[in-house]
C-alpha atoms as a PDB file:
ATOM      1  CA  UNK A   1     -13.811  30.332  10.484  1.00  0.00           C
ATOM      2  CA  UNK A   2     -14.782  31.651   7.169  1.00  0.00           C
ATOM      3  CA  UNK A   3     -15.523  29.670   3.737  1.00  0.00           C
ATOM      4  CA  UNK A   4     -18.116  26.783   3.006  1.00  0.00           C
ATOM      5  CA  UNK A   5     -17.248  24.474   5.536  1.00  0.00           C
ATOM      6  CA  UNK A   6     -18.464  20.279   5.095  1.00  0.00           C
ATOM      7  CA  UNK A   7     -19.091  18.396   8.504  1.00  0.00           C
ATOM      8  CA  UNK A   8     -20.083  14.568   8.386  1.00  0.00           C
ATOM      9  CA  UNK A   9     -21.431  15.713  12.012  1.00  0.00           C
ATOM     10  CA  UNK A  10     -24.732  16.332  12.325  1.00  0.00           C
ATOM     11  CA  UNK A  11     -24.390  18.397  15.622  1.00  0.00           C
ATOM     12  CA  UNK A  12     -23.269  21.824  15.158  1.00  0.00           C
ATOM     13  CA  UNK A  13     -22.534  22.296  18.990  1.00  0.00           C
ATOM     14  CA  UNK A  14     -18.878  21.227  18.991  1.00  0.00           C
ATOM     15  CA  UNK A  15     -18.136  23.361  15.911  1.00  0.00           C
ATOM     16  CA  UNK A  16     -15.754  20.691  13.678  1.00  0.00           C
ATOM     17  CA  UNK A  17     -15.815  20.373  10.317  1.00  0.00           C
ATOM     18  CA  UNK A  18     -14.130  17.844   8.243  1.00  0.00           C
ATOM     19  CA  UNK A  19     -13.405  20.123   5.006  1.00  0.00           C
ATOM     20  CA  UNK A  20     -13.544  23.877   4.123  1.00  0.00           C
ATOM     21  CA  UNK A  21     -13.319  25.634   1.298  1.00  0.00           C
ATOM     22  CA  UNK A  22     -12.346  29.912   0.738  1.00  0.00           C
ATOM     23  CA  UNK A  23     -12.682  32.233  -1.554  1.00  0.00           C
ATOM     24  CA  UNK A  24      -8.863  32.806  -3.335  1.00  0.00           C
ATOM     25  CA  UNK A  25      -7.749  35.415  -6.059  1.00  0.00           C
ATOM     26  CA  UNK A  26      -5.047  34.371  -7.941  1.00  0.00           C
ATOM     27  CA  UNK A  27      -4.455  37.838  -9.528  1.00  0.00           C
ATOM     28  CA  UNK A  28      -6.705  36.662 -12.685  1.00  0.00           C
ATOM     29  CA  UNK A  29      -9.916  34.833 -11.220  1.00  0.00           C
ATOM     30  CA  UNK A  30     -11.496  33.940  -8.170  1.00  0.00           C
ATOM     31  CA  UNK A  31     -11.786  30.562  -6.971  1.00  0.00           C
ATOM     32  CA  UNK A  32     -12.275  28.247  -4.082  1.00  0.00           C
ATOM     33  CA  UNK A  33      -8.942  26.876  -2.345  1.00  0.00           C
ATOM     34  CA  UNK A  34      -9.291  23.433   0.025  1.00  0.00           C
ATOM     35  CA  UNK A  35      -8.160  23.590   3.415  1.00  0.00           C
ATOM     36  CA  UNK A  36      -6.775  20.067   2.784  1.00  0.00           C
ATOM     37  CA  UNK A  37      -8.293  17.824   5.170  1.00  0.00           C
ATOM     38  CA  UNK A  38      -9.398  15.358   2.762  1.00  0.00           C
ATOM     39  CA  UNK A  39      -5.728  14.931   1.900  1.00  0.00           C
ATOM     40  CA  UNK A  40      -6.649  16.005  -1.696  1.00  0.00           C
ATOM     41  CA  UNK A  41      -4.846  18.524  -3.930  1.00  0.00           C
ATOM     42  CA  UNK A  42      -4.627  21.565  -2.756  1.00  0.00           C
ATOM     43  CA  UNK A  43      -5.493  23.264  -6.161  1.00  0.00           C
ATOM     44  CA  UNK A  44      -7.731  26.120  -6.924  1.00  0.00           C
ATOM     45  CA  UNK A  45     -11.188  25.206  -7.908  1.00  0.00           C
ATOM     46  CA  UNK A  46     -13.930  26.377  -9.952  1.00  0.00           C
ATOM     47  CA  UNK A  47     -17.733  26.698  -8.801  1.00  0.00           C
ATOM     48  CA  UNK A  48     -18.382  23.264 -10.614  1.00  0.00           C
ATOM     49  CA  UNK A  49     -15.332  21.998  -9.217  1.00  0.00           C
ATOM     50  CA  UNK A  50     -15.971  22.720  -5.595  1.00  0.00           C
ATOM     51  CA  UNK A  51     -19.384  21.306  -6.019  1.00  0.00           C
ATOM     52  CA  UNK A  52     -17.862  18.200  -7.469  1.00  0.00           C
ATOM     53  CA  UNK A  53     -15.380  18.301  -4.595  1.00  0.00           C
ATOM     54  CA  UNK A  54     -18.007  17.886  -1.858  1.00  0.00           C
ATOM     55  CA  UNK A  55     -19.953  15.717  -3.355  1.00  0.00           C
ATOM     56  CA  UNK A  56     -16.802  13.474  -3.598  1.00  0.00           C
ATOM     57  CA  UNK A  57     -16.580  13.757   0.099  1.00  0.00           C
ATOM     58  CA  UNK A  58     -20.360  12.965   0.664  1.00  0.00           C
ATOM     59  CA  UNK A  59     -20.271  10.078  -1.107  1.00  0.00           C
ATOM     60  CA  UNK A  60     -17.557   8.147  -0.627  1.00  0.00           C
ATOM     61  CA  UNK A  61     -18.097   6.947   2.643  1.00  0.00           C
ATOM     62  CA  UNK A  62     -21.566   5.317   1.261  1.00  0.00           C
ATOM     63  CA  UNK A  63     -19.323   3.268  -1.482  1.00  0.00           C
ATOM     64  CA  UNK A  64     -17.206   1.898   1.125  1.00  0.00           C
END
Protein backbone atom coordinates (compact mmCIF):
# COMPACT_ATOMS: atom_id res chain seq x y z
CA UNK A 1 0.00 0.00 0.00
CA UNK A 2 1.32 3.38 -0.73
CA UNK A 3 -0.58 6.93 -0.72
CA UNK A 4 -2.62 8.69 2.17
CA UNK A 5 -4.91 6.12 3.00
CA UNK A 6 -8.58 7.17 5.17
CA UNK A 7 -9.96 4.31 7.51
CA UNK A 8 -13.33 4.96 9.48
CA UNK A 9 -11.60 2.02 11.64
CA UNK A 10 -10.02 2.90 14.49
CA UNK A 11 -7.93 -0.39 14.76
CA UNK A 12 -5.02 -0.52 12.58
CA UNK A 13 -4.53 -4.37 13.17
CA UNK A 14 -6.62 -5.65 10.25
CA UNK A 15 -5.01 -3.16 7.85
CA UNK A 16 -8.41 -1.82 5.74
CA UNK A 17 -8.92 1.34 4.68
CA UNK A 18 -11.96 2.78 3.19
CA UNK A 19 -10.22 5.42 0.71
CA UNK A 20 -6.66 6.12 -0.60
CA UNK A 21 -5.24 8.59 -2.34
CA UNK A 22 -1.49 8.56 -4.68
CA UNK A 23 0.67 10.70 -5.90
CA UNK A 24 -0.02 10.95 -10.09
CA UNK A 25 1.95 12.96 -12.83
CA UNK A 26 0.04 13.77 -15.58
CA UNK A 27 3.06 14.87 -17.71
CA UNK A 28 2.39 18.68 -16.51
CA UNK A 29 1.69 18.57 -12.60
CA UNK A 30 1.51 16.35 -9.84
CA UNK A 31 -1.55 15.50 -8.14
CA UNK A 32 -3.42 13.09 -5.98
CA UNK A 33 -5.59 10.33 -7.89
CA UNK A 34 -8.61 8.41 -5.71
CA UNK A 35 -8.56 4.84 -5.53
CA UNK A 36 -12.37 5.08 -5.94
CA UNK A 37 -13.90 3.52 -3.07
CA UNK A 38 -16.09 6.27 -2.22
CA UNK A 39 -17.64 5.76 -5.65
CA UNK A 40 -16.58 9.39 -6.45
CA UNK A 41 -14.86 10.70 -9.60
CA UNK A 42 -11.95 9.39 -10.28
CA UNK A 43 -10.30 12.79 -11.24
CA UNK A 44 -6.97 14.18 -10.39
CA UNK A 45 -6.90 16.40 -7.41
CA UNK A 46 -5.11 19.24 -6.07
CA UNK A 47 -3.61 19.54 -2.39
CA UNK A 48 -6.82 21.62 -1.45
CA UNK A 49 -8.83 19.27 -3.27
CA UNK A 50 -7.71 16.10 -1.61
CA UNK A 51 -8.08 17.80 1.67
CA UNK A 52 -11.59 18.74 0.73
CA UNK A 53 -12.02 15.16 -0.46
CA UNK A 54 -11.47 13.58 2.97
CA UNK A 55 -13.06 15.78 4.80
CA UNK A 56 -16.14 14.97 2.59
CA UNK A 57 -15.69 11.44 3.65
CA UNK A 58 -15.30 12.32 7.43
CA UNK A 59 -18.19 14.07 7.57
CA UNK A 60 -20.80 12.73 5.92
CA UNK A 61 -21.57 9.93 7.93
CA UNK A 62 -22.19 12.56 10.98
CA UNK A 63 -24.99 14.39 8.63
CA UNK A 64 -26.74 11.26 8.10
Amino acid sequence: MSGITYSMNDSLDDNSYNEQLSVEDDGYTLGLHPLGMTMRSQEMLSVEGAAEFFWEIFIKPMQQ
